[in-house]
PDB file of N, CA and C in Angstrom:
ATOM      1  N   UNK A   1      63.920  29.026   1.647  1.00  0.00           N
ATOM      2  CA  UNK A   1      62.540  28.873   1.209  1.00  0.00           C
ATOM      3  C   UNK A   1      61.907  30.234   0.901  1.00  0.00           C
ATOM      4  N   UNK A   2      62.151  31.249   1.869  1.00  0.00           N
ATOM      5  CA  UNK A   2      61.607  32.541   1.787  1.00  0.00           C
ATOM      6  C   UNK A   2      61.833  33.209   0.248  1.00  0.00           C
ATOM      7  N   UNK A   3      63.347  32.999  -0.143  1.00  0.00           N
ATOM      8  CA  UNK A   3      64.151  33.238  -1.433  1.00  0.00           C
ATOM      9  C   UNK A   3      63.216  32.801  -2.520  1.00  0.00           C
ATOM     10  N   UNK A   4      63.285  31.793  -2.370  1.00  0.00           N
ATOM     11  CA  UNK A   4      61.945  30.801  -3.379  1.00  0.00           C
ATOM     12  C   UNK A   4      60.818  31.497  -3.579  1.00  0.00           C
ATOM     13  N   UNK A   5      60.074  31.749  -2.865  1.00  0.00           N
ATOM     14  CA  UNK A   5      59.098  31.825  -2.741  1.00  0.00           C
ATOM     15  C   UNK A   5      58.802  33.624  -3.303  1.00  0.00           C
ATOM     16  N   UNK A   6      59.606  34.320  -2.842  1.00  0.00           N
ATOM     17  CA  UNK A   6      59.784  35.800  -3.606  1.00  0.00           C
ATOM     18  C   UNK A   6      60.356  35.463  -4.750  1.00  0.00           C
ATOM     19  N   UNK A   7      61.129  34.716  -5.389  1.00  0.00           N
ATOM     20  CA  UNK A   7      61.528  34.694  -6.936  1.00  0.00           C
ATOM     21  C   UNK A   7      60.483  34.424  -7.676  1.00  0.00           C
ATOM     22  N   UNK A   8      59.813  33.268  -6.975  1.00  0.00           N
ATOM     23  CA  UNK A   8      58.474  33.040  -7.662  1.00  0.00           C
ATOM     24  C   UNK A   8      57.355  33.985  -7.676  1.00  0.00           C
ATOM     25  N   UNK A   9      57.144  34.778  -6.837  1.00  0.00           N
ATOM     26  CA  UNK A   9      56.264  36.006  -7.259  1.00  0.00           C
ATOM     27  C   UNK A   9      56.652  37.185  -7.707  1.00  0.00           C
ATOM     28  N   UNK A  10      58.488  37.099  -7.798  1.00  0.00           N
ATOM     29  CA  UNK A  10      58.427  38.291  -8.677  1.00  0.00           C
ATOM     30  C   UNK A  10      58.554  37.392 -10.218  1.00  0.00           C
ATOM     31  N   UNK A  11      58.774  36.527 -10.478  1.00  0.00           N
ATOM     32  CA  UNK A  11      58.557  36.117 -11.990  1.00  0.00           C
ATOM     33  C   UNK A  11      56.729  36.091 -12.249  1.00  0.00           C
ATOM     34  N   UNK A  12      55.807  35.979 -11.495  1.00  0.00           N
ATOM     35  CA  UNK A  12      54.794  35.143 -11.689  1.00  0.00           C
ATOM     36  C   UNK A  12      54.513  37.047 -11.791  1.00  0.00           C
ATOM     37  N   UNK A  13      54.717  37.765 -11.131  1.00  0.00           N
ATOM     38  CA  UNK A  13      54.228  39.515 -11.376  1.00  0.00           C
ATOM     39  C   UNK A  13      54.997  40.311 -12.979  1.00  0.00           C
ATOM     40  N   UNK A  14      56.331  39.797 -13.143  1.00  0.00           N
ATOM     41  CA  UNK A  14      56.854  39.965 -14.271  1.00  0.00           C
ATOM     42  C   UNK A  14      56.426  39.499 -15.982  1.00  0.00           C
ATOM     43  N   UNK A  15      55.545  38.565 -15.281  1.00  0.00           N
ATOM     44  CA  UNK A  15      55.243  37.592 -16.518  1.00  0.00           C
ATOM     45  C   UNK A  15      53.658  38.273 -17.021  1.00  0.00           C
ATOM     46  N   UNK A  16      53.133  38.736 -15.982  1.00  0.00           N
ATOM     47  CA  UNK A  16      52.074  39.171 -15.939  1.00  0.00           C
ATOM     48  C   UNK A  16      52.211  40.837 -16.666  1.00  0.00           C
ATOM     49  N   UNK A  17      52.975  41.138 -16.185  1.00  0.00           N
ATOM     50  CA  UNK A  17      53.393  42.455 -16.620  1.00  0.00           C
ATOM     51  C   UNK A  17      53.669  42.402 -18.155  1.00  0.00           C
ATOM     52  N   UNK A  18      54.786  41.473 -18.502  1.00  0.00           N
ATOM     53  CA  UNK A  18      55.059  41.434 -19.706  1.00  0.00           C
ATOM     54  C   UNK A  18      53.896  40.692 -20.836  1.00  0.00           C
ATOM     55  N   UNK A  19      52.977  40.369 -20.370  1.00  0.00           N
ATOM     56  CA  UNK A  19      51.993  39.836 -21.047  1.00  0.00           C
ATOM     57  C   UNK A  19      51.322  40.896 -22.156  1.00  0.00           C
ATOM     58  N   UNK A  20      51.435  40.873 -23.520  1.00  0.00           N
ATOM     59  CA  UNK A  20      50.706  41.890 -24.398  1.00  0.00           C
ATOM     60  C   UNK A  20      49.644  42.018 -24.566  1.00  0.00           C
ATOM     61  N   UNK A  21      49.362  43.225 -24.307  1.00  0.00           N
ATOM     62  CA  UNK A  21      47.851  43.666 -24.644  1.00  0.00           C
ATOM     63  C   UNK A  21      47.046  43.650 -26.167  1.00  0.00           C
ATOM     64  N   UNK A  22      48.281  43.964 -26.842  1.00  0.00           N
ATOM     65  CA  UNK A  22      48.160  44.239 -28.037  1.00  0.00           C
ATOM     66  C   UNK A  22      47.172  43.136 -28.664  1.00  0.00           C
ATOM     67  N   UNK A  23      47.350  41.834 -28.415  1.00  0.00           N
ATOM     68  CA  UNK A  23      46.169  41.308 -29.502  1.00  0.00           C
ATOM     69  C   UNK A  23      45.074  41.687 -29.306  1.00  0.00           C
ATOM     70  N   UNK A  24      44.405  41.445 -27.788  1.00  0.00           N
ATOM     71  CA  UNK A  24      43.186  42.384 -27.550  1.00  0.00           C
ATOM     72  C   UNK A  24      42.459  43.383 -28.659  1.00  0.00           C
ATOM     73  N   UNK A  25      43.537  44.582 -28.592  1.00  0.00           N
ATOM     74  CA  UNK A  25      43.310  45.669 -29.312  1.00  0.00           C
ATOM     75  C   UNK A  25      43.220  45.521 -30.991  1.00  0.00           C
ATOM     76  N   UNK A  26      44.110  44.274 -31.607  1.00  0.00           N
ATOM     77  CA  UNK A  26      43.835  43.882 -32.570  1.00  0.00           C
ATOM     78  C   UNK A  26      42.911  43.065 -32.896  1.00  0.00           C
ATOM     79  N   UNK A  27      42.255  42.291 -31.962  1.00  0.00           N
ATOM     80  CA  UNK A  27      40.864  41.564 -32.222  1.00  0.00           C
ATOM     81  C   UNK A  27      40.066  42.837 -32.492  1.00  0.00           C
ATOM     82  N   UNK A  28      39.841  43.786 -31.568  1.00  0.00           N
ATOM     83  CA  UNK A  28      38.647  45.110 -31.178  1.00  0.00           C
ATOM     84  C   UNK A  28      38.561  45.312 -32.778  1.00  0.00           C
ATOM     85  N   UNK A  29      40.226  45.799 -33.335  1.00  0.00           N
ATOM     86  CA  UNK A  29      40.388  46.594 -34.248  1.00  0.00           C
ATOM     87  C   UNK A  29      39.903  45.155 -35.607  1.00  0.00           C
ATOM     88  N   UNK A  30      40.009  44.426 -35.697  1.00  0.00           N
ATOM     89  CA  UNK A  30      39.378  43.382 -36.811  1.00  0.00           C
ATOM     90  C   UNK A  30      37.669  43.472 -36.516  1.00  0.00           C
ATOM     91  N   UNK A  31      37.152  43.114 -35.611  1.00  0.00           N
ATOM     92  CA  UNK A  31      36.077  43.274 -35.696  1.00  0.00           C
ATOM     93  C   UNK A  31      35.292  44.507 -36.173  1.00  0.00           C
ATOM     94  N   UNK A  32      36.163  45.624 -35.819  1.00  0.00           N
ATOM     95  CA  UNK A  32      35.704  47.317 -36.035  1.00  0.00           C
ATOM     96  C   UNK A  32      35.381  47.276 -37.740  1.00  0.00           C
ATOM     97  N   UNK A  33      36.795  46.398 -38.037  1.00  0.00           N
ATOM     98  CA  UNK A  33      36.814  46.860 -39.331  1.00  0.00           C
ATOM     99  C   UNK A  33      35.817  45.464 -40.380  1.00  0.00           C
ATOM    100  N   UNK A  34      35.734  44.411 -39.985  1.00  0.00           N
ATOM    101  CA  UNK A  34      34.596  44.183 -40.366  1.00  0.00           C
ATOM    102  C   UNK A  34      33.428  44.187 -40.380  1.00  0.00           C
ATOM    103  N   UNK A  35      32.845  45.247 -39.249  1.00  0.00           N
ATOM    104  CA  UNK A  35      31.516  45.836 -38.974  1.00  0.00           C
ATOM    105  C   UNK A  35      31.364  46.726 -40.076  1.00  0.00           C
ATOM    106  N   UNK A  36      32.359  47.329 -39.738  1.00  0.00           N
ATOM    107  CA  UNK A  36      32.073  48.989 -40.415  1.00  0.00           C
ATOM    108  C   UNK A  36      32.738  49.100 -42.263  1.00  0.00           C
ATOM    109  N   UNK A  37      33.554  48.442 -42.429  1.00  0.00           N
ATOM    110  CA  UNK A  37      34.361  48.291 -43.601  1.00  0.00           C
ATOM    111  C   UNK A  37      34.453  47.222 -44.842  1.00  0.00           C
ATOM    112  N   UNK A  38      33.949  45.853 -44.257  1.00  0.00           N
ATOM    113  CA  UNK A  38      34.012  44.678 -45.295  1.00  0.00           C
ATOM    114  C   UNK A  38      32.920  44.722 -46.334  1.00  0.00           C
ATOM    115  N   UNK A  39      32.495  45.871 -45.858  1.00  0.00           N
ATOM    116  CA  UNK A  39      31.087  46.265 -47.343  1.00  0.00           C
ATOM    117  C   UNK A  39      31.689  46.563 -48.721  1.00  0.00           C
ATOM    118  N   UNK A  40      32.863  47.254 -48.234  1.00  0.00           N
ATOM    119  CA  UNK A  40      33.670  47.465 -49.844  1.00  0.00           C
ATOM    120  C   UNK A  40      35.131  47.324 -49.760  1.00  0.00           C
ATOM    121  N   UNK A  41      35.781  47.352 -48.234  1.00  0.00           N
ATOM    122  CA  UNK A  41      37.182  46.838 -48.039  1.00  0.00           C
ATOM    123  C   UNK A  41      37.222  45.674 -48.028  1.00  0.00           C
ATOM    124  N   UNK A  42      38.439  45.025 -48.991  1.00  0.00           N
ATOM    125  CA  UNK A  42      38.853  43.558 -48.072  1.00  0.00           C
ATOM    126  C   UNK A  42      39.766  44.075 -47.278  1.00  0.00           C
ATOM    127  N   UNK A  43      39.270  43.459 -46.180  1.00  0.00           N
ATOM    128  CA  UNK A  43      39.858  43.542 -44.632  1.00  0.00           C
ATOM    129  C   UNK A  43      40.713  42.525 -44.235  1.00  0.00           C
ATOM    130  N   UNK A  44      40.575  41.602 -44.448  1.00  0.00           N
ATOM    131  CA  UNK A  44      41.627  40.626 -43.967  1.00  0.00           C
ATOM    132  C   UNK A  44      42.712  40.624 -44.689  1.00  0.00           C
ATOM    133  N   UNK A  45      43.649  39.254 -44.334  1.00  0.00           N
ATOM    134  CA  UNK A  45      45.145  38.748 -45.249  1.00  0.00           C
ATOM    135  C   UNK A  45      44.820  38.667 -46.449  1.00  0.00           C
ATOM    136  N   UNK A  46      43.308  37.988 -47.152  1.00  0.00           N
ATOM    137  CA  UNK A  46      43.381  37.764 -48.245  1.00  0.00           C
ATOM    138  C   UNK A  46      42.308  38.141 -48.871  1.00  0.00           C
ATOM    139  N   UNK A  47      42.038  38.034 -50.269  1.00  0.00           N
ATOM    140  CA  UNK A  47      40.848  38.385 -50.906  1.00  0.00           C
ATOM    141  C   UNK A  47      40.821  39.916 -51.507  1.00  0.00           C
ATOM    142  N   UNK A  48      39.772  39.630 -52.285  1.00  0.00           N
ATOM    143  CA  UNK A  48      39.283  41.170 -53.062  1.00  0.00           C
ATOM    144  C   UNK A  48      38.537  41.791 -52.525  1.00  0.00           C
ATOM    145  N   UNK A  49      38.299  43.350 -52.591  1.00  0.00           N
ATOM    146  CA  UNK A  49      37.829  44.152 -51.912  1.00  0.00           C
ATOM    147  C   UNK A  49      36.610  44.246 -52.616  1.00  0.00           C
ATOM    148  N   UNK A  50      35.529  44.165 -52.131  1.00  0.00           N
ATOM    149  CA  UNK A  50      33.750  44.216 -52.859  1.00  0.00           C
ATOM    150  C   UNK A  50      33.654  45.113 -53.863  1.00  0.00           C
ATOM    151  N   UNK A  51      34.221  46.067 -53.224  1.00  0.00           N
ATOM    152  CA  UNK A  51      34.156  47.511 -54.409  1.00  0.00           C
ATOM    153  C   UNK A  51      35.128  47.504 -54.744  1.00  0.00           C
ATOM    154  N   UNK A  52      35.851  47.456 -56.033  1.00  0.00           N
ATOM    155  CA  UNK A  52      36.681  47.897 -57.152  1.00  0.00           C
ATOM    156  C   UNK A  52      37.877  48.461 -56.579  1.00  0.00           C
ATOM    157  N   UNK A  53      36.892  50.047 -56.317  1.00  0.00           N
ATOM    158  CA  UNK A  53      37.631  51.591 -55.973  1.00  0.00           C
ATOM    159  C   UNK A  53      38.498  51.331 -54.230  1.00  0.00           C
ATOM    160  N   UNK A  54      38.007  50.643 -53.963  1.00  0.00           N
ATOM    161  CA  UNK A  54      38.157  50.309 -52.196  1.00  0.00           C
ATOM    162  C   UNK A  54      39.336  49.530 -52.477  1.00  0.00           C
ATOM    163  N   UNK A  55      40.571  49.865 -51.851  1.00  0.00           N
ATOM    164  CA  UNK A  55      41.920  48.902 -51.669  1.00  0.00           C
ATOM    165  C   UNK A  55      41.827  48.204 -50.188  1.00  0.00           C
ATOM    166  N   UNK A  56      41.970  47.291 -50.674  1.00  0.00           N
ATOM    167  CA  UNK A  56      42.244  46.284 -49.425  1.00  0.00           C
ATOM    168  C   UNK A  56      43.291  47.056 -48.506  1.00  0.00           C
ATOM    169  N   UNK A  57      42.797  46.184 -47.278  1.00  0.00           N
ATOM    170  CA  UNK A  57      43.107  47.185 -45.981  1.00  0.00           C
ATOM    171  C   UNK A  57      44.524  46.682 -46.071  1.00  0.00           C
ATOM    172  N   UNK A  58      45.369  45.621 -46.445  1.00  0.00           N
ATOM    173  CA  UNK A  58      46.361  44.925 -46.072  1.00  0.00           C
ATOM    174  C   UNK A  58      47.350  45.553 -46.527  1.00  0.00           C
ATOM    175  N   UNK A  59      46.861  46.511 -47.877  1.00  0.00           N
ATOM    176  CA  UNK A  59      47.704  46.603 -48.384  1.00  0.00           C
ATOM    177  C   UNK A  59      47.847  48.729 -48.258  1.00  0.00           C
ATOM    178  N   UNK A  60      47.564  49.292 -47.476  1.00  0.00           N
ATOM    179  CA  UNK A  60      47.042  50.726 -47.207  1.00  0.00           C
ATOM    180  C   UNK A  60      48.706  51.309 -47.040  1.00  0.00           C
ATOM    181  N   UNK A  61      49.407  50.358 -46.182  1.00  0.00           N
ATOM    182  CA  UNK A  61      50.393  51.234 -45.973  1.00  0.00           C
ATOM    183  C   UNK A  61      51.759  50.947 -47.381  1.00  0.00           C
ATOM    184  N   UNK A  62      51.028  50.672 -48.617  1.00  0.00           N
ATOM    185  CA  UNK A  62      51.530  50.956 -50.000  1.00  0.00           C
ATOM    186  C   UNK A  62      51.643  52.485 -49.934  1.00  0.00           C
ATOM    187  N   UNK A  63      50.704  53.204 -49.762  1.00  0.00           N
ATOM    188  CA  UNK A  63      50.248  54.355 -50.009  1.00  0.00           C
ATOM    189  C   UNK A  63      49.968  55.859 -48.988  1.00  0.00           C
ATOM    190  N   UNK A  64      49.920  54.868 -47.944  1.00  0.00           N
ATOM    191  CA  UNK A  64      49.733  55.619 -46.740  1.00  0.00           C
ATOM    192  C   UNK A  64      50.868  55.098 -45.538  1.00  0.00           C
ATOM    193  N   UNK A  65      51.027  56.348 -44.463  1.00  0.00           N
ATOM    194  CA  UNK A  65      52.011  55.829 -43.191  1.00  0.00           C
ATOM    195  C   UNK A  65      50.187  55.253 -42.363  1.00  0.00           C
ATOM    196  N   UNK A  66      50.182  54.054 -41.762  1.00  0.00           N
ATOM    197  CA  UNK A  66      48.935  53.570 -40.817  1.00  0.00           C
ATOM    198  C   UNK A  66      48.832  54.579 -40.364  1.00  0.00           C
ATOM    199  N   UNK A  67      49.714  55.172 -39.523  1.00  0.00           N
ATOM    200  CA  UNK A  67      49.505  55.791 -38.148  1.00  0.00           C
ATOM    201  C   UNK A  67      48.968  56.596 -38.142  1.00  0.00           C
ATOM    202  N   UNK A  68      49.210  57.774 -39.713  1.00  0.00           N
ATOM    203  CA  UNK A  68      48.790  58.993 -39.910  1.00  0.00           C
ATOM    204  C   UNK A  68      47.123  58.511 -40.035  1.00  0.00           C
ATOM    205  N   UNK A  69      46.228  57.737 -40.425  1.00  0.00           N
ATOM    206  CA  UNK A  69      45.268  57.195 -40.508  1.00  0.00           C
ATOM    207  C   UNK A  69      44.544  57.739 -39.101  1.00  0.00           C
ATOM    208  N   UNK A  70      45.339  57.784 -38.035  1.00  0.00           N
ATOM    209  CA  UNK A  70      44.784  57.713 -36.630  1.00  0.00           C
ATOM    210  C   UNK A  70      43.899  59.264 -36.444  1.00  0.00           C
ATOM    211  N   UNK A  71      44.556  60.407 -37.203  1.00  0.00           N
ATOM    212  CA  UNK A  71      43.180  61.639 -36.635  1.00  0.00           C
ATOM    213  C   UNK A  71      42.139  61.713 -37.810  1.00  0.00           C
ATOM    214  N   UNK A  72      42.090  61.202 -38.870  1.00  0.00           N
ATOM    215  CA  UNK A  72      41.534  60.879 -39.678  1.00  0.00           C
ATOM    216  C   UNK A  72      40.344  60.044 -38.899  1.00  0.00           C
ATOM    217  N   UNK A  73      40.763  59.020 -38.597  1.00  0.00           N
ATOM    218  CA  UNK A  73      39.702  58.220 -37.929  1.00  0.00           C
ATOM    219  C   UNK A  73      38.664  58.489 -36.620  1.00  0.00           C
ATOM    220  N   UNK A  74      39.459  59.302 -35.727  1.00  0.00           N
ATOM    221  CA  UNK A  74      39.146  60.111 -35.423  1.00  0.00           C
ATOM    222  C   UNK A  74      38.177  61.316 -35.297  1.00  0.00           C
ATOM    223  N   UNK A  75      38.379  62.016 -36.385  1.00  0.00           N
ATOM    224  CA  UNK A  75      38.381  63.067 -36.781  1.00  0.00           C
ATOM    225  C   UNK A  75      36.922  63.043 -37.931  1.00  0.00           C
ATOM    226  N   UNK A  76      36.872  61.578 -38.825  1.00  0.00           N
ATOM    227  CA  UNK A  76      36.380  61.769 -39.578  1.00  0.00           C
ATOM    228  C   UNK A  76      36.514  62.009 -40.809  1.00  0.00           C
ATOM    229  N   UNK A  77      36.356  60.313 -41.544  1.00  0.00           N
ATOM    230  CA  UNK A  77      36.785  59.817 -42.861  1.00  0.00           C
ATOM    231  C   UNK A  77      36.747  60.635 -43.843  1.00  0.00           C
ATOM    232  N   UNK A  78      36.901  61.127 -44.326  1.00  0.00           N
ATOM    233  CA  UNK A  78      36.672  61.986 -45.825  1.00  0.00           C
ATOM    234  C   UNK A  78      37.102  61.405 -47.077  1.00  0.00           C
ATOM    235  N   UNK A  79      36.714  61.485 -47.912  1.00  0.00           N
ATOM    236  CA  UNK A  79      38.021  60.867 -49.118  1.00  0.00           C
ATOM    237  C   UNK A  79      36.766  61.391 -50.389  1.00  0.00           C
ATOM    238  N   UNK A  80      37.382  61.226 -51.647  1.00  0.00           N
ATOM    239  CA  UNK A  80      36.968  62.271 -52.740  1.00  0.00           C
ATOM    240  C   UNK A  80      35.891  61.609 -53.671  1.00  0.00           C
ATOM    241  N   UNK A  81      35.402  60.584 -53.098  1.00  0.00           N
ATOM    242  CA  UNK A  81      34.358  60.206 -54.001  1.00  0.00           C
ATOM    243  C   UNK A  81      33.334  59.588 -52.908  1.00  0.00           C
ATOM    244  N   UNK A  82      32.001  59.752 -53.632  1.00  0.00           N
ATOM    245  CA  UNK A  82      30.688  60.130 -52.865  1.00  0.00           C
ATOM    246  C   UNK A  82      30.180  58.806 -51.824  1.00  0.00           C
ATOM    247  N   UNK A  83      30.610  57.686 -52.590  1.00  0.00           N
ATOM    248  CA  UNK A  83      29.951  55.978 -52.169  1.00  0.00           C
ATOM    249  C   UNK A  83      31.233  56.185 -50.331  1.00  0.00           C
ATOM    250  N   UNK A  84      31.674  56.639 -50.562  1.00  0.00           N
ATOM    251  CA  UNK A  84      33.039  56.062 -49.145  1.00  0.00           C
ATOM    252  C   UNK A  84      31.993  57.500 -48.069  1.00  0.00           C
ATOM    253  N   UNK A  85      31.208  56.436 -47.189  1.00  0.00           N
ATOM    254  CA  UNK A  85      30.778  56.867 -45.783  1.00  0.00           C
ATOM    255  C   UNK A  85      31.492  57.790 -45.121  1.00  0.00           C
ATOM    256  N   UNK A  86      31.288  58.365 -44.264  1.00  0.00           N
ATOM    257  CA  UNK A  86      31.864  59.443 -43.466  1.00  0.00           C
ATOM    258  C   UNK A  86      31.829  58.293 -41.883  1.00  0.00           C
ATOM    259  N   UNK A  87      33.266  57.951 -41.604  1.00  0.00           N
ATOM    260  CA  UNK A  87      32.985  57.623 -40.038  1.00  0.00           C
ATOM    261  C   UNK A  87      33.871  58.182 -38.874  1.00  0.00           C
ATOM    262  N   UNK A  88      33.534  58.303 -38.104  1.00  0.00           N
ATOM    263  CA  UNK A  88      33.993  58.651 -36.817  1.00  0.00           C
ATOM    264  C   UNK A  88      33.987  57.860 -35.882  1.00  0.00           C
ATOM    265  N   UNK A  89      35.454  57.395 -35.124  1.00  0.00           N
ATOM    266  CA  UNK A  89      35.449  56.455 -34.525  1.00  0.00           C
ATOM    267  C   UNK A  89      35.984  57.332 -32.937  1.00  0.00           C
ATOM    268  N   UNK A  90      35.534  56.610 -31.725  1.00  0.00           N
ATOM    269  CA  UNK A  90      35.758  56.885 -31.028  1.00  0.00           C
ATOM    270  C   UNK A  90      37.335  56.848 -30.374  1.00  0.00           C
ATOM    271  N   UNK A  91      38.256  57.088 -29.408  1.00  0.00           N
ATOM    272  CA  UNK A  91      40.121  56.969 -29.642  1.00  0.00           C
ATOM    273  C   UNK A  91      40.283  55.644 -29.256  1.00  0.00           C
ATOM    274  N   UNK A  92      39.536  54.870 -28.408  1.00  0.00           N
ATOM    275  CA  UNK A  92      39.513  53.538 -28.564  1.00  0.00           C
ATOM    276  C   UNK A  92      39.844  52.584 -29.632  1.00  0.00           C
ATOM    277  N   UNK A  93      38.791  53.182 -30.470  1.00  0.00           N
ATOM    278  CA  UNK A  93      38.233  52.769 -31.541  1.00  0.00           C
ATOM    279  C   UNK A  93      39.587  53.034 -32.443  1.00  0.00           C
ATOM    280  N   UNK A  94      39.763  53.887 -32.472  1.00  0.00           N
ATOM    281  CA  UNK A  94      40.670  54.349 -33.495  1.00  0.00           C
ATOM    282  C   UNK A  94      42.294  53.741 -32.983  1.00  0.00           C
ATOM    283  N   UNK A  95      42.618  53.932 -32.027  1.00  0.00           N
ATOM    284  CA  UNK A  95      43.693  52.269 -31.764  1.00  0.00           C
ATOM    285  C   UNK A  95      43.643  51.483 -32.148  1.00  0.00           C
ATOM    286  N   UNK A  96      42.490  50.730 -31.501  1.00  0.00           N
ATOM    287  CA  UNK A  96      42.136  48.993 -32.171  1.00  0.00           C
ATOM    288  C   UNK A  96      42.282  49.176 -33.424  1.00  0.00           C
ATOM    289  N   UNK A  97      41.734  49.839 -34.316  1.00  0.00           N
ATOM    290  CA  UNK A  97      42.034  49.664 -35.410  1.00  0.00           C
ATOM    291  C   UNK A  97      42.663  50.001 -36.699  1.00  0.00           C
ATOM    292  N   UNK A  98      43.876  51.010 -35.745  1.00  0.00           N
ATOM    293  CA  UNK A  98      45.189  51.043 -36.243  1.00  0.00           C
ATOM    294  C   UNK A  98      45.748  49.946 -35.855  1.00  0.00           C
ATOM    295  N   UNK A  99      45.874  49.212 -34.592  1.00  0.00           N
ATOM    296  CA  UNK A  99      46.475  48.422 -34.197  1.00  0.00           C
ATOM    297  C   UNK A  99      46.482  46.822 -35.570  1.00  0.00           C
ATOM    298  N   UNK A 100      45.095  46.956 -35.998  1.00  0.00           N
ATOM    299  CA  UNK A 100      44.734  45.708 -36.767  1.00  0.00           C
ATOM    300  C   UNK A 100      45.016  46.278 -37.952  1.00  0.00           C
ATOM    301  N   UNK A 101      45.224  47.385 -38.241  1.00  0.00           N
ATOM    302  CA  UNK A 101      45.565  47.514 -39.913  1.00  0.00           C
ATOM    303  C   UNK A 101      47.667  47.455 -39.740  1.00  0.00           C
ATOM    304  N   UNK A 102      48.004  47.417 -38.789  1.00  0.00           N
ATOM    305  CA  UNK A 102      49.470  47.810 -39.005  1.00  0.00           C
ATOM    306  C   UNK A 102      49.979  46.411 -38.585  1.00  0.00           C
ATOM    307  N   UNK A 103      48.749  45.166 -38.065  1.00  0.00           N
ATOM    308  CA  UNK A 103      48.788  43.659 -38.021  1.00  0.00           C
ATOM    309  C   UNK A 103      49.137  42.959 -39.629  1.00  0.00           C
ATOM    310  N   UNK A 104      47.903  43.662 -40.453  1.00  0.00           N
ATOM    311  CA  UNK A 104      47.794  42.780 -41.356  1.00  0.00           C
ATOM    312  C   UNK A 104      48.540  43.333 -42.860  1.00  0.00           C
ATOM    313  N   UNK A 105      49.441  44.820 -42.601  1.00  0.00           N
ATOM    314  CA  UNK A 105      49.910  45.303 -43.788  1.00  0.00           C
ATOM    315  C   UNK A 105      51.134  44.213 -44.497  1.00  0.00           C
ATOM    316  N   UNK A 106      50.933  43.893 -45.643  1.00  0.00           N
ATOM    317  CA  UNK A 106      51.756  43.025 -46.571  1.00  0.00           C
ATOM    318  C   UNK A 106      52.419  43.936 -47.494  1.00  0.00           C
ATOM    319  N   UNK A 107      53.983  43.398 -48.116  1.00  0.00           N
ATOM    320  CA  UNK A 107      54.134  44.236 -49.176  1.00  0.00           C
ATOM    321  C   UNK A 107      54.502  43.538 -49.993  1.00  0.00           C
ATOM    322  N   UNK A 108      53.811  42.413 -50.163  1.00  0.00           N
ATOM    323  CA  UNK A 108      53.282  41.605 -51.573  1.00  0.00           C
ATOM    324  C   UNK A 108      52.244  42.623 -52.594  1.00  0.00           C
ATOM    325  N   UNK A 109      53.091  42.491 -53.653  1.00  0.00           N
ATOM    326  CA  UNK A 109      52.314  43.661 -54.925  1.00  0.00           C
ATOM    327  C   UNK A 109      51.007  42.242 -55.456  1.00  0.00           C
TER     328      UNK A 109
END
């Protein structure tokens, strides 16, 4: 019985352990990015991006590695034309929503 009863709490501690965090961080990171981004990104799986010039988020790592995205975000958006905001995200911040852009990258042209 004793046997039992420790198998069952080391599976019931294992299971717990192995449980992913990761969607969490990809909800944070979807919401981030439709707060701050669905003004001219399309952000999700599907759809057009509001602004023209703005590529959908799904499709970023066409052009870019995600990850490198991370001191950028960080650090503080820059990019070469005047309408694209300057943001700074906190390292939280900037997980979650690497985490949600490297969710939803497609490489459907």
């Amino acid at each position: 019985m004793r046997k039992l009863v420790l198998l069952a709490a080391l599976l019931g501690a294992a299971s717990c352990a192995a449980t992913p965090r990761a969607p969490d961080a990809i909800s944070r990171g979807q919401a981030i990015a439709e707060t701050n981004c669905a003004a001219c990104h399309a952000v999700g799986l599907t759809g057009r991006s509001p602004a023209p010039e703005a590529p959908p988020f799904r499709t970023l790592s066409r052009n870019y590695r995600v990850e490198s995205l991370e001191e950028a975000l960080a650090e503080g958006i820059s990019v070469g034309h005047p309408a694209m905001p300057n943001f700074e995200f906190e390292p939280r911040e900037v997980n979650a929503l690497v985490a949600y852009l490297r969710s939803i990258q497609t490489t459907d042209r």
